[in-house]
Protein backbone atom coordinates (compact mmCIF):
# COMPACT_ATOMS: atom_id res chain seq x y z
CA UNK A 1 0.00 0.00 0.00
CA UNK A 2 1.18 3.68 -0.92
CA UNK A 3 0.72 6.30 1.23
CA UNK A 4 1.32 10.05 -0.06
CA UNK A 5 2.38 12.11 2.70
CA UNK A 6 1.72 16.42 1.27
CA UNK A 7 3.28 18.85 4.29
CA UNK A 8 5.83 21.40 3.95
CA UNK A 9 7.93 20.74 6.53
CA UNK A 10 10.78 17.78 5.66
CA UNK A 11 11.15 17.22 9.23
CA UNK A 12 7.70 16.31 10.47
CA UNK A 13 7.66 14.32 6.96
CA UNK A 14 10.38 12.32 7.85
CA UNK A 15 9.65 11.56 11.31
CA UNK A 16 5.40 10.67 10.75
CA UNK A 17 7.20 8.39 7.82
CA UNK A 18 9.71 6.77 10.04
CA UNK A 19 6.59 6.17 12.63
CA UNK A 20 4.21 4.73 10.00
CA UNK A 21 7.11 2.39 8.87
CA UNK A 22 7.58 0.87 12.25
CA UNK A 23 4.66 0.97 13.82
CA UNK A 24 1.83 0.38 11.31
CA UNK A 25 1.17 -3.25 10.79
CA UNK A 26 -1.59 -3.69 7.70
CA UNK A 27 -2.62 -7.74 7.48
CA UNK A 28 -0.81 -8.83 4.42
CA UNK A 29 0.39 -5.66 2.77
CA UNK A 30 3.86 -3.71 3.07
CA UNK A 31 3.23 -0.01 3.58
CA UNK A 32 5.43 2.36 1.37
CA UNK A 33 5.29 6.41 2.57
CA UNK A 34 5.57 8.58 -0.64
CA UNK A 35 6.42 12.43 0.48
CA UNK A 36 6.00 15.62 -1.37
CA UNK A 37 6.31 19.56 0.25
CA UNK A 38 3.41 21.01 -1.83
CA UNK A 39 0.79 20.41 -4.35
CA UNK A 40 3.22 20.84 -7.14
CA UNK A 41 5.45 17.92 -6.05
CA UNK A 42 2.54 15.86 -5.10
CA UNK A 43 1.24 16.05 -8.71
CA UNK A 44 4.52 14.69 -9.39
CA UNK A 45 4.34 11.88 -7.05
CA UNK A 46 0.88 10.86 -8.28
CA UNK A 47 1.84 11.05 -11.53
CA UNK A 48 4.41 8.57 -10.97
CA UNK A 49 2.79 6.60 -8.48
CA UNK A 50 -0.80 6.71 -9.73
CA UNK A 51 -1.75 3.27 -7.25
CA UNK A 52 -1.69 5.80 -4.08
CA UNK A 53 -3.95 4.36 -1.90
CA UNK A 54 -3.94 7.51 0.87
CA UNK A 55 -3.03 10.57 0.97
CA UNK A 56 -2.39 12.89 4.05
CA UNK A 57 -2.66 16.36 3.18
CA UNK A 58 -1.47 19.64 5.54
CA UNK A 59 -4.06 22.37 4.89
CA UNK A 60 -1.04 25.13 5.30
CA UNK A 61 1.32 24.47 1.93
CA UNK A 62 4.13 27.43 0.72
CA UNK A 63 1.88 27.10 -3.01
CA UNK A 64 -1.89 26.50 -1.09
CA UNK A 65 -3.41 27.50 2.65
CA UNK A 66 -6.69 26.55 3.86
CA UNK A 67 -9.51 25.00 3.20
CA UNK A 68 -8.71 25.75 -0.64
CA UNK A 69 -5.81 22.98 -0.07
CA UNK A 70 -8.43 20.44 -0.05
CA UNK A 71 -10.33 21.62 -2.82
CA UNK A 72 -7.39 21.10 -5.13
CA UNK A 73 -6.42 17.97 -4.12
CA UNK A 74 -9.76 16.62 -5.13
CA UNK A 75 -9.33 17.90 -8.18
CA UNK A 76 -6.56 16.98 -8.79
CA UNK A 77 -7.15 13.06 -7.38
CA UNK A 78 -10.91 12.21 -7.11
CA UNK A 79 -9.93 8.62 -6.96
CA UNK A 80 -7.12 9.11 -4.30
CA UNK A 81 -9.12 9.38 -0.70
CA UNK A 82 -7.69 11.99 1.37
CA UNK A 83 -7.22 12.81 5.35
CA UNK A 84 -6.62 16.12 6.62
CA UNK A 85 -3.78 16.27 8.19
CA UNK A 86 -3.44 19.91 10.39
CA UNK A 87 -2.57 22.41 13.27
CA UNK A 88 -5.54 24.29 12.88
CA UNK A 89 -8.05 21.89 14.75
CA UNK A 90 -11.05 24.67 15.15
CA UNK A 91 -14.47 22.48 14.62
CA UNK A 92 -15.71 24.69 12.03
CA UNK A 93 -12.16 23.99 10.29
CA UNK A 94 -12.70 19.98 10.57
CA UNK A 95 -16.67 19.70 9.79
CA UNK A 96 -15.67 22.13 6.56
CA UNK A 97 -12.82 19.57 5.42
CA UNK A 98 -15.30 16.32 6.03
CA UNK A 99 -17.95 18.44 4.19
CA UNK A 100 -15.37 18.74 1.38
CA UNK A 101 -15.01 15.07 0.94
CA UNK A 102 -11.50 14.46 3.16
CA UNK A 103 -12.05 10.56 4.93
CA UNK A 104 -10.73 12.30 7.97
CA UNK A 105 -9.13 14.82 10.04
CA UNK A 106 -6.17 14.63 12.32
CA UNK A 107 -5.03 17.58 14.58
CA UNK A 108 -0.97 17.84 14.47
CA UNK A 109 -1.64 18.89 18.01
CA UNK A 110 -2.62 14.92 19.32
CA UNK A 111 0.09 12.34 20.87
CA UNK A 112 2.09 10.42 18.65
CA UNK A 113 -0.39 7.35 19.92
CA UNK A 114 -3.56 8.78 18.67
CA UNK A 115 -1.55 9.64 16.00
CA UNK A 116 -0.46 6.24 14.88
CA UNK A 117 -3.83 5.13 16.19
CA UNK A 118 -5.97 7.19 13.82
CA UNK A 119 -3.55 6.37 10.66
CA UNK A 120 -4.25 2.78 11.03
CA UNK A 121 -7.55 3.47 11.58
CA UNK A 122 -7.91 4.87 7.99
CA UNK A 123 -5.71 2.61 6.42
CA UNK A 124 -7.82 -0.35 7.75
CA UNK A 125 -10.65 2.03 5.55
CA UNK A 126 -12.36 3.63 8.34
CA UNK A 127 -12.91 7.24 9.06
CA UNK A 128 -11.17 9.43 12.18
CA UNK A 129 -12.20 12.64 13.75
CA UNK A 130 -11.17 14.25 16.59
CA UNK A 131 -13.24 15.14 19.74
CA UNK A 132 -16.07 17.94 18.33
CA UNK A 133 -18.37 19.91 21.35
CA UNK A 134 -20.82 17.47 22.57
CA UNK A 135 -19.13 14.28 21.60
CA UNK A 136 -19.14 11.32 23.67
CA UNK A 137 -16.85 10.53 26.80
CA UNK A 138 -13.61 11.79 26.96
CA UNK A 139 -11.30 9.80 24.08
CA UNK A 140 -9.23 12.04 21.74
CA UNK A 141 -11.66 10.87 19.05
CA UNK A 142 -14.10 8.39 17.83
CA UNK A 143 -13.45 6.20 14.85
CA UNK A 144 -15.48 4.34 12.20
CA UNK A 145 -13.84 0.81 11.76
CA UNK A 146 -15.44 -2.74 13.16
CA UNK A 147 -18.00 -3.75 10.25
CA UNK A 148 -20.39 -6.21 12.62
CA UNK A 149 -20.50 -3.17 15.13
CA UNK A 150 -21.39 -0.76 12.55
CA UNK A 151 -24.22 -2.84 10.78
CA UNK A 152 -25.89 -3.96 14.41
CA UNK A 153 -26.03 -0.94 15.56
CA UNK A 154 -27.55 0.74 12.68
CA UNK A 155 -29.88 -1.73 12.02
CA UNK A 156 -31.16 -1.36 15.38
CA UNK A 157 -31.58 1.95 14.75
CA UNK A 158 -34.32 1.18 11.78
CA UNK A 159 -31.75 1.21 8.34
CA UNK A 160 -32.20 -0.90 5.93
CA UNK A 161 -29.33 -2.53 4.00
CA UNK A 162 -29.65 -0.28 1.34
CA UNK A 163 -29.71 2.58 3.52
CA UNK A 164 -26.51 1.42 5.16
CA UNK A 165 -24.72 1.02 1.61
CA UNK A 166 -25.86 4.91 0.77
CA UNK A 167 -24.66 5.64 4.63
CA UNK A 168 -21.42 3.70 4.13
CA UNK A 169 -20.31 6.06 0.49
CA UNK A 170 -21.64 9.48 2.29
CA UNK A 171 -18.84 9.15 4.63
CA UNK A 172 -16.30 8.03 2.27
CA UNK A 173 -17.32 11.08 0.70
CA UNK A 174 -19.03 10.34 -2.63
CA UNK A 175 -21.35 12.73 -4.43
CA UNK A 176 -24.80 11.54 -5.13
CA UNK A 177 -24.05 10.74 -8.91
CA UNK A 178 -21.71 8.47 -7.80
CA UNK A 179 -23.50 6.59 -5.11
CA UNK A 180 -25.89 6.29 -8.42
CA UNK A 181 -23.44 4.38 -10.42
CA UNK A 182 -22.23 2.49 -7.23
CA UNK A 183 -25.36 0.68 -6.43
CA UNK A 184 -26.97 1.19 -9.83
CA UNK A 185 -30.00 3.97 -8.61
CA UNK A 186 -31.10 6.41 -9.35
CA UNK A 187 -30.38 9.73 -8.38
CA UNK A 188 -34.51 9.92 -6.89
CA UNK A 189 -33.87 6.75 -5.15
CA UNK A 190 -30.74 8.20 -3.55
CA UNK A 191 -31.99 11.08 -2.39
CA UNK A 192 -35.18 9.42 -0.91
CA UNK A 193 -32.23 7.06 1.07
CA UNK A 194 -30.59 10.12 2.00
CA UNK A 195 -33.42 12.30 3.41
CA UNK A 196 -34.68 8.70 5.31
CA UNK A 197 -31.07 8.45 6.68
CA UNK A 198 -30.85 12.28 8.16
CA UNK A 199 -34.31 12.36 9.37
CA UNK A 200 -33.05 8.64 11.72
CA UNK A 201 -29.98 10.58 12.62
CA UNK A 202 -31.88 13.35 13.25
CA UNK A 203 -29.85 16.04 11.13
CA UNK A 204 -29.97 18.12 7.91
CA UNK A 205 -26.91 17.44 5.75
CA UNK A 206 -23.93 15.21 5.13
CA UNK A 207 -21.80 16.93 7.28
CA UNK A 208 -24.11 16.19 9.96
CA UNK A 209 -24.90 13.07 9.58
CA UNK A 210 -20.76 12.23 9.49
CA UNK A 211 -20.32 14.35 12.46
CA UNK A 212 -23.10 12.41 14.15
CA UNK A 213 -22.33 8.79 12.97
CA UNK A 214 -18.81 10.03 14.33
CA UNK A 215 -20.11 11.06 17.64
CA UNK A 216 -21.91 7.88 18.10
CA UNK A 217 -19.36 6.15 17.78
CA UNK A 218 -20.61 3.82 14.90
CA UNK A 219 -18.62 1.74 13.12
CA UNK A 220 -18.94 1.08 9.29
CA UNK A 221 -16.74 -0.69 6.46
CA UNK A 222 -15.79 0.41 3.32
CA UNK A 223 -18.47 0.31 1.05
CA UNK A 224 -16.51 -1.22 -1.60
């Protein structure tokens, strides 16, 4: 598996590599850390490395800052699912970067064990956030990772299967034309699933619903 690793600063590069490369154990696979300092040399990574499988992206870049950052990077690889990676941890900052279709968002600002914690948690294809106002207990964050905890719990909570699929590519971060082709709908089917998904989780957008399968700690899957 190939990780892409965008931040501008070659030490913090080097030392989150070294700490994936020793510490992260994926079942079967070898994990190989790709770096690049900006969007620029990124472009030039991918473009030599097109099987990237994740990349970590700093929102504060000498050629990008912000929220913009993210907005690029999707352009620039829709296929390539991407985790916020970031000193500036303010809620509206991390809701804003899920809302933009990052897999996740970790704060530079957490201990080198949530750290490696969260990493593996999206590596293993499920989705971190930090703490937000209001969350549950008192862990640095919740994640989104056992599959038979996930689907229990939702179906509990009155989803159907099909609901769950739709639930599952909303927080990977799929538009609704794609969740079309995904599971061959159509784009009034998915957006009957949708509004019967936030009116269960009792909210009024994506974002929302994210924040609050987040919160909940509920654990989904990939989708695919």
């Amino acid at each position: 598996m190939k990780l892409l690793l965008i931040d501008d600063h070659a030490l913090f590069r080097d030392g989150l590599t070294l700490l994936m490369t020793l510490r992260l154990r994926l079942p079967g696979e070898s994990l190989e850390v790709l770096q690049a300092g900006n969007l620029g040399e990124a472009a030039a990574v991918l473009a030599l490395h097109p099987d990237v499988s994740l990349a970590l992206l700093d929102l504060g870049l000498p050629d990008h800052q912000g929220l913009g950052t993210l907005h690029l990077w999707r352009e620039l690889a829709p296929h390539v699912p991407v985790v916020v990676l970031s000193a500036d941890d303010r809620p509206d900052t991390i809701i804003s970067a899920i809302d933009a279709g990052a897999s996740g968002f970790i704060p530079k600002t957490v201990h080198t064990a949530v750290m490696q914690e969260a990493i593996s948690r999206v590596l293993a294809g499920g989705v971190y956030l930090p703490a937000l106002p209001c969350a549950h207990g008192a862990e640095a964050g919740h994640w989104l990772d056992d599959p038979l905890d996930g689907e229990e719990a939702l179906d509990g909570m009155g989803f159907s299967d099909r609901q769950v699929d739709v639930l599952r590519l909303l927080i990977e971060g799929k538009a609704n034309k794609e969740i079309c082709r995904l599971l061959n709908l159509s784009e009034s089917t998915v957006k009957t699933h949708l509004g019967a998904i936030f009116r269960k989780l009792k909210v009024n957008s994506r974002t929302q619903a994210v924040v609050a399968i987040a919160k909940a700690g509920v654990s989904l899957k990939p989708a695919l």
